[in-house]
N, C-alpha and C. Protein backbone atom coordinates (compact mmCIF):
# COMPACT_ATOMS: atom_id res chain seq x y z
N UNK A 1 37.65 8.81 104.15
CA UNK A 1 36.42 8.65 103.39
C UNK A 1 36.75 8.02 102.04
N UNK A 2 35.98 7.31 101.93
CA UNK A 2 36.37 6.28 100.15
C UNK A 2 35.08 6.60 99.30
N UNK A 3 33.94 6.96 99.59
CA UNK A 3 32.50 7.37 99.16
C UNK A 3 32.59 9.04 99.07
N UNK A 4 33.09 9.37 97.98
CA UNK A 4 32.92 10.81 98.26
C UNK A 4 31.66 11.25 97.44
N UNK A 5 30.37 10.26 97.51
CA UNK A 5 29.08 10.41 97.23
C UNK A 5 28.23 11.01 98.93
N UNK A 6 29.29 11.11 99.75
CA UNK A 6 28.87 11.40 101.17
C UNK A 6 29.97 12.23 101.65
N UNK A 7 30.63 13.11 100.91
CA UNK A 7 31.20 14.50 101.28
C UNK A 7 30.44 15.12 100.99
N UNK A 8 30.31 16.55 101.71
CA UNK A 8 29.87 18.05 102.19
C UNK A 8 29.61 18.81 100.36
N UNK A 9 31.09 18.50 100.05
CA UNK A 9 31.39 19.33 98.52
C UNK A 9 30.23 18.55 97.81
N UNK A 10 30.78 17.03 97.31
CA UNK A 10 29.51 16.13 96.56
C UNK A 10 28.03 16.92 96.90
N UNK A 11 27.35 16.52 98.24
CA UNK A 11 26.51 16.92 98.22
C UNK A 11 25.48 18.45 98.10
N UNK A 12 26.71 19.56 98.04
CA UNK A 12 26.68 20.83 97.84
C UNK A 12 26.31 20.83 96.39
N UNK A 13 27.25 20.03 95.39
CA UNK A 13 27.08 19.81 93.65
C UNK A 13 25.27 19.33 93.49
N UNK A 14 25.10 18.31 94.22
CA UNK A 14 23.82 17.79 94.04
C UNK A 14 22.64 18.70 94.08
N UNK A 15 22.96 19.75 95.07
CA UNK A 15 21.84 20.42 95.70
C UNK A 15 21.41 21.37 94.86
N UNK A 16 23.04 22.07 94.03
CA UNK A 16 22.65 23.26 93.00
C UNK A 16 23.70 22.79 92.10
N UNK A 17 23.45 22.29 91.22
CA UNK A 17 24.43 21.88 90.09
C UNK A 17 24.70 23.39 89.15
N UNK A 18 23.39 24.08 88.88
CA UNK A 18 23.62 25.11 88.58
C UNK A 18 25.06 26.01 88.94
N UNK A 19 24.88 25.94 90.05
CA UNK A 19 26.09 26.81 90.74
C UNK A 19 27.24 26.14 90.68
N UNK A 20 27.32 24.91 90.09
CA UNK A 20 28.99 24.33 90.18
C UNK A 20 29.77 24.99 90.23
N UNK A 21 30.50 25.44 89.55
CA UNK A 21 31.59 26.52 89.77
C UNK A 21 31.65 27.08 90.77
N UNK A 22 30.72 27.60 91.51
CA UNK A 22 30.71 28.62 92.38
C UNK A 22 31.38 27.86 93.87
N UNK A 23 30.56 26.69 93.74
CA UNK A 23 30.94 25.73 95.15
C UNK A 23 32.23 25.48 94.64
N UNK A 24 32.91 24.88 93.72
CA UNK A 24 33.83 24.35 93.58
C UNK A 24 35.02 25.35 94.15
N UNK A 25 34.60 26.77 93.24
CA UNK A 25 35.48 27.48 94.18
C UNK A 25 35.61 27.79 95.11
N UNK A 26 34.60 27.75 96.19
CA UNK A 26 34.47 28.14 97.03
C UNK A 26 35.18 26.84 98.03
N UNK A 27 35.51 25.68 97.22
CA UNK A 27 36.31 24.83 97.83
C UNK A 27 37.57 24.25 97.38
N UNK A 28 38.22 25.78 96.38
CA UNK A 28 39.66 25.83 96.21
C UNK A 28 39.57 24.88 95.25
N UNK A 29 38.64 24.72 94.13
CA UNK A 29 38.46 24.05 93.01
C UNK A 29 38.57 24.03 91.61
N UNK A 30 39.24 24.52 90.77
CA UNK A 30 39.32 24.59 89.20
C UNK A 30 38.76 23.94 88.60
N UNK A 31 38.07 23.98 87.65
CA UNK A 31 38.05 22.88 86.29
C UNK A 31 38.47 23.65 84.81
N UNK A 32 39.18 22.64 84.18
CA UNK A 32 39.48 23.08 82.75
C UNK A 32 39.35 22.06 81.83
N UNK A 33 39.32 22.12 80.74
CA UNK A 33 39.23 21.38 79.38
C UNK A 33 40.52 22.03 78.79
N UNK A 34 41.42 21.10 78.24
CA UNK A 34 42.59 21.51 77.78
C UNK A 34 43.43 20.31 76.93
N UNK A 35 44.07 20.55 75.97
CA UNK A 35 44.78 19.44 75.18
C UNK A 35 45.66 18.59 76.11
N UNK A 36 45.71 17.03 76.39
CA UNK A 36 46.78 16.19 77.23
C UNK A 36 47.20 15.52 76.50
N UNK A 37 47.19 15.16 74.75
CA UNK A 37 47.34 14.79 74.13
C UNK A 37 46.61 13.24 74.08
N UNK A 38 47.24 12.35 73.59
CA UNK A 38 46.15 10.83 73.73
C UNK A 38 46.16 9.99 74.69
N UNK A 39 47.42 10.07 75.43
CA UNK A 39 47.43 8.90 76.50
C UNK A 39 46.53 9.34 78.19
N UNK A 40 46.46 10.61 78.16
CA UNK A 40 46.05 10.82 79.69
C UNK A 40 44.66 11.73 79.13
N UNK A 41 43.67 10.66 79.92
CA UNK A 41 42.80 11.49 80.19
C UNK A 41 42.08 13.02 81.21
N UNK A 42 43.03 12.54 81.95
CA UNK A 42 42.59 14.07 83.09
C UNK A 42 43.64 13.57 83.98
N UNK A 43 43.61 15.45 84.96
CA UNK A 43 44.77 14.93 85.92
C UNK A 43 44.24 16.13 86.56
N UNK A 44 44.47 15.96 88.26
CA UNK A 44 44.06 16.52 89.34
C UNK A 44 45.90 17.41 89.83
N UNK A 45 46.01 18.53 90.11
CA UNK A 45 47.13 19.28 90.75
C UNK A 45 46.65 20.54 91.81
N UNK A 46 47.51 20.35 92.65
CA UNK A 46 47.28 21.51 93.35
C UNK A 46 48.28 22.56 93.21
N UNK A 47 48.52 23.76 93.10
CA UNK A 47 49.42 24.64 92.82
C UNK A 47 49.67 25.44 94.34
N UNK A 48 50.52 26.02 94.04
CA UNK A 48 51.32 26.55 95.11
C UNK A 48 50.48 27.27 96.30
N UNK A 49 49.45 27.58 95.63
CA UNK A 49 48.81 28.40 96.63
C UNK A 49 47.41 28.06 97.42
N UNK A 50 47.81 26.49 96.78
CA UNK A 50 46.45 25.41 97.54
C UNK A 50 45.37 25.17 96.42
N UNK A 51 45.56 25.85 95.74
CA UNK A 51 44.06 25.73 95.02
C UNK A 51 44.01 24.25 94.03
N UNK A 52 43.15 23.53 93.78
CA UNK A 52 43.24 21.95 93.24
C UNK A 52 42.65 22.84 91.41
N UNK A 53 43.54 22.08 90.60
CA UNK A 53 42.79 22.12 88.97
C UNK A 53 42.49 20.96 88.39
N UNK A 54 41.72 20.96 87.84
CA UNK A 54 41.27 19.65 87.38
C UNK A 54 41.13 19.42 86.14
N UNK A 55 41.86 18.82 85.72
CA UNK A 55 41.94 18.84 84.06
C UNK A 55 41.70 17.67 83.22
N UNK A 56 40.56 18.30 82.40
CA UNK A 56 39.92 17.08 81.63
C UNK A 56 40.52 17.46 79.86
N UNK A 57 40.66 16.27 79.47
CA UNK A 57 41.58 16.49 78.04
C UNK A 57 40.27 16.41 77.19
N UNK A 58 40.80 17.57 76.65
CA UNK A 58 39.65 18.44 75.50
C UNK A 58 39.33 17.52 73.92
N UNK A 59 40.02 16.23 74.30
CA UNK A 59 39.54 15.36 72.91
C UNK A 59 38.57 14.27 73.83
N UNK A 60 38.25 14.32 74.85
CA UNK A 60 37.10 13.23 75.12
C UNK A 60 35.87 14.01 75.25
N UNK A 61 34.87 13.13 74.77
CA UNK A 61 33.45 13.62 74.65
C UNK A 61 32.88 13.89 75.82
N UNK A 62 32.15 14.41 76.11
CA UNK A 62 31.57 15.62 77.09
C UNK A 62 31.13 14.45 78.81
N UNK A 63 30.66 13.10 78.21
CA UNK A 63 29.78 12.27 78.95
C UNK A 63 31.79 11.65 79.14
N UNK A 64 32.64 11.32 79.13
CA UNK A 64 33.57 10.87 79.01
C UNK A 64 34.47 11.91 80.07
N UNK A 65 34.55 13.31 79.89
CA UNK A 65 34.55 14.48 80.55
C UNK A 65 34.11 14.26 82.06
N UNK A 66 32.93 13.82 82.00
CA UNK A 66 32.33 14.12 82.95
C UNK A 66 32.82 13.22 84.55
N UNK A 67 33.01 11.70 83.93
CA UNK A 67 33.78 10.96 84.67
C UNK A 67 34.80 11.18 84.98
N UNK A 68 35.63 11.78 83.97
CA UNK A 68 37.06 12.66 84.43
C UNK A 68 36.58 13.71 85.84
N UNK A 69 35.96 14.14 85.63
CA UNK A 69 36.05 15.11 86.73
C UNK A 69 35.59 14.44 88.21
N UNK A 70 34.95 13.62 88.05
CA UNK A 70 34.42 12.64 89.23
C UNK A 70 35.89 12.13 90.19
N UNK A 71 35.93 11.18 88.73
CA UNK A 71 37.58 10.69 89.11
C UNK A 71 38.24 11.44 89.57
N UNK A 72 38.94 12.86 88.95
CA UNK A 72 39.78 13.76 89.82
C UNK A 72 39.13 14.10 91.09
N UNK A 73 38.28 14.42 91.47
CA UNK A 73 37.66 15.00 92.38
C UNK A 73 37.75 13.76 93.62
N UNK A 74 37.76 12.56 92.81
CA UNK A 74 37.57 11.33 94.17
C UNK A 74 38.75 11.76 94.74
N UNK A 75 40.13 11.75 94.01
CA UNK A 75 41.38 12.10 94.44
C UNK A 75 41.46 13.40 95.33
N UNK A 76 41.30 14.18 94.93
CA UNK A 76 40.81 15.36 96.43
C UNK A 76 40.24 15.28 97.60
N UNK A 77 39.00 14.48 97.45
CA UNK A 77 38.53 14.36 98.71
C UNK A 77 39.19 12.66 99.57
N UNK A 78 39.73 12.07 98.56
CA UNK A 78 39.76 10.82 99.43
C UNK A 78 41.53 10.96 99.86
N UNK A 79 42.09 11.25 98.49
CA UNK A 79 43.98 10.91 98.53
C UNK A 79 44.49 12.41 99.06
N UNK A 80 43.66 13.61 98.90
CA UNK A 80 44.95 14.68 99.31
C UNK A 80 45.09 14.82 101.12
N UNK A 81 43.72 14.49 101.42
CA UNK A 81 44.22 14.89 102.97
C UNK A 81 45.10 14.19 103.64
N UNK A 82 45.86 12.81 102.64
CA UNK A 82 46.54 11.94 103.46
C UNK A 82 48.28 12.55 102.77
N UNK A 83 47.81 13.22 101.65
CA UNK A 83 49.23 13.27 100.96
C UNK A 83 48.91 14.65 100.11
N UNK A 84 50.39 15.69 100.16
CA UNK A 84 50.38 16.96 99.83
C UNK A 84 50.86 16.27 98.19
N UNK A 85 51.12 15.59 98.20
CA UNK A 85 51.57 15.09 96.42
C UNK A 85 50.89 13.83 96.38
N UNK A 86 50.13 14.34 94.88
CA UNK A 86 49.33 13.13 94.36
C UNK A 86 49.90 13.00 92.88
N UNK A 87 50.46 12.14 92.51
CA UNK A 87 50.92 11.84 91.12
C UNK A 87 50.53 10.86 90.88
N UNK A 88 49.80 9.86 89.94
CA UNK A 88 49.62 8.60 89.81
C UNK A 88 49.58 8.51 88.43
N UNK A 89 50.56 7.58 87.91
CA UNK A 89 50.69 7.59 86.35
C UNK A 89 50.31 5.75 86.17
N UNK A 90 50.40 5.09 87.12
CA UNK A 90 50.34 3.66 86.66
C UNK A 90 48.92 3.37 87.61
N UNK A 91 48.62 2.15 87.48
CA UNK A 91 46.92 1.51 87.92
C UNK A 91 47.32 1.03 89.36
N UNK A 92 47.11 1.64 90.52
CA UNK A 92 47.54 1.66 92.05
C UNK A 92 46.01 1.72 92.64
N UNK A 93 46.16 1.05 93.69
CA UNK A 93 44.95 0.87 94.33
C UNK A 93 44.27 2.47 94.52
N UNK A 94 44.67 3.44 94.60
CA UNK A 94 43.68 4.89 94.76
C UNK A 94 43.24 4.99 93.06
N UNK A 95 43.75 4.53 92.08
CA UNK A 95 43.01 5.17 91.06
C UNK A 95 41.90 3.71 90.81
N UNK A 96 42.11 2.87 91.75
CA UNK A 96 41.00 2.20 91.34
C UNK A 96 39.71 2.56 92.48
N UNK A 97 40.25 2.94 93.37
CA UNK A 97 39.11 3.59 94.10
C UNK A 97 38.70 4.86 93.67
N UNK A 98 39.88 5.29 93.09
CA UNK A 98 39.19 6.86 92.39
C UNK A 98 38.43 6.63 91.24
N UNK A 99 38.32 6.04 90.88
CA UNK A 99 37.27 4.92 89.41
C UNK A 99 36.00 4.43 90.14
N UNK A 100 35.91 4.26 91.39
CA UNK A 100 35.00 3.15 91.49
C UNK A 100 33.91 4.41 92.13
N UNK A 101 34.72 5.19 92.85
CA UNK A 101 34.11 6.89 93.86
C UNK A 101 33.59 7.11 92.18
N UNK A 102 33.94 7.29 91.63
CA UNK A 102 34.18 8.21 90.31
C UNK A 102 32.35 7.45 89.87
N UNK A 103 32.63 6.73 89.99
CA UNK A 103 31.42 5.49 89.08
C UNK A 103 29.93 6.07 89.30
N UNK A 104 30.10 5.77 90.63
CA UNK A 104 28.72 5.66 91.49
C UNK A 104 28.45 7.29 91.40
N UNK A 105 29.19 8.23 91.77
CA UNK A 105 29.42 9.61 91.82
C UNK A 105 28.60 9.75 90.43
N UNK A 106 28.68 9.70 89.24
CA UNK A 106 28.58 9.54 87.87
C UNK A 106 27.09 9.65 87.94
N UNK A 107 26.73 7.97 88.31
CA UNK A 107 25.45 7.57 88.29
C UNK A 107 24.14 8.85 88.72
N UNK A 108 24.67 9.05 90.12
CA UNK A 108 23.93 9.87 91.03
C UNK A 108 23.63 11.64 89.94
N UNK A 109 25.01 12.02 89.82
CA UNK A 109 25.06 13.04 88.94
C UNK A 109 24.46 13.02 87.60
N UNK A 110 24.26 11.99 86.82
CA UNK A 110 23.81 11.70 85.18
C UNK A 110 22.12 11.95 85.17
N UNK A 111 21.69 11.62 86.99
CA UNK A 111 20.15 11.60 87.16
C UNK A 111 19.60 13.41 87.18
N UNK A 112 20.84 14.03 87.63
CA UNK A 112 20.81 15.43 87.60
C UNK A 112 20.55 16.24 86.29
N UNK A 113 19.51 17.17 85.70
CA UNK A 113 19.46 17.84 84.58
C UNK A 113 20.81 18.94 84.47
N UNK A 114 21.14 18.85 83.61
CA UNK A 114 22.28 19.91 83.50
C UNK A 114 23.43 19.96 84.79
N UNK A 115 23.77 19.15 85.18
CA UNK A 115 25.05 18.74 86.30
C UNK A 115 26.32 18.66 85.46
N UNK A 116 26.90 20.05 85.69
CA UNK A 116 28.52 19.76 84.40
C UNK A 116 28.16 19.39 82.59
């Protein structure tokens, strides 16, 4: 899947944004806001025990945030089922699809009142 505007999870967020968290966990999902200092904006990990965190760096503004989490999230649903390690530090064709998932994902979500 390269549209993760047409995954199960995506469309679970749409339905009750309210409940984010709740779905997210319920699909082995974290989110945090946390210092990455200036060069990285967010970064997607899974830890030992499966669970994905998603980390958006606590100096970008909230609407800036928000694409971070899109973006990580494209990477979950599109790059982990093919690969138990996702690291991407340089501009590789998945973070431009995780940008582009990320985009449209954005759009759909920004139309949502209170979505993240």
């Amino acid at each position: 899947m390269t549209n993760i505007t047409e995954s199960a999870l995506f469309n679970q967020l749409m339905d009750d944004p309210g409940s984010a968290a709740e779905v997210l966990r319920k699909h082995g999902i974290v989110t945090r806001v946390a210092p990455l200092g200036t060069h990285l904006a967010g970064m997607v990990y899974r830890s030992t025990n499966g669970t994905f965190y998603i980390i958006a760096n606590q100096i970008l503004e909230f609407e800036e945030r928000r694409f971070v989490f899109f973006h990580e999230l494209a990477h979950i649903i599109i790059d982990a089922p093919q690969s138990p390690y996702i690291l991407q530090l340089d501009w590789t064709k998945a973070e431009k699809v995780a940008d582009q998932a990320a985009a449209t994902a954005y759009k759909i979500a920004a139309r949502k009142d209170g979505f993240f």
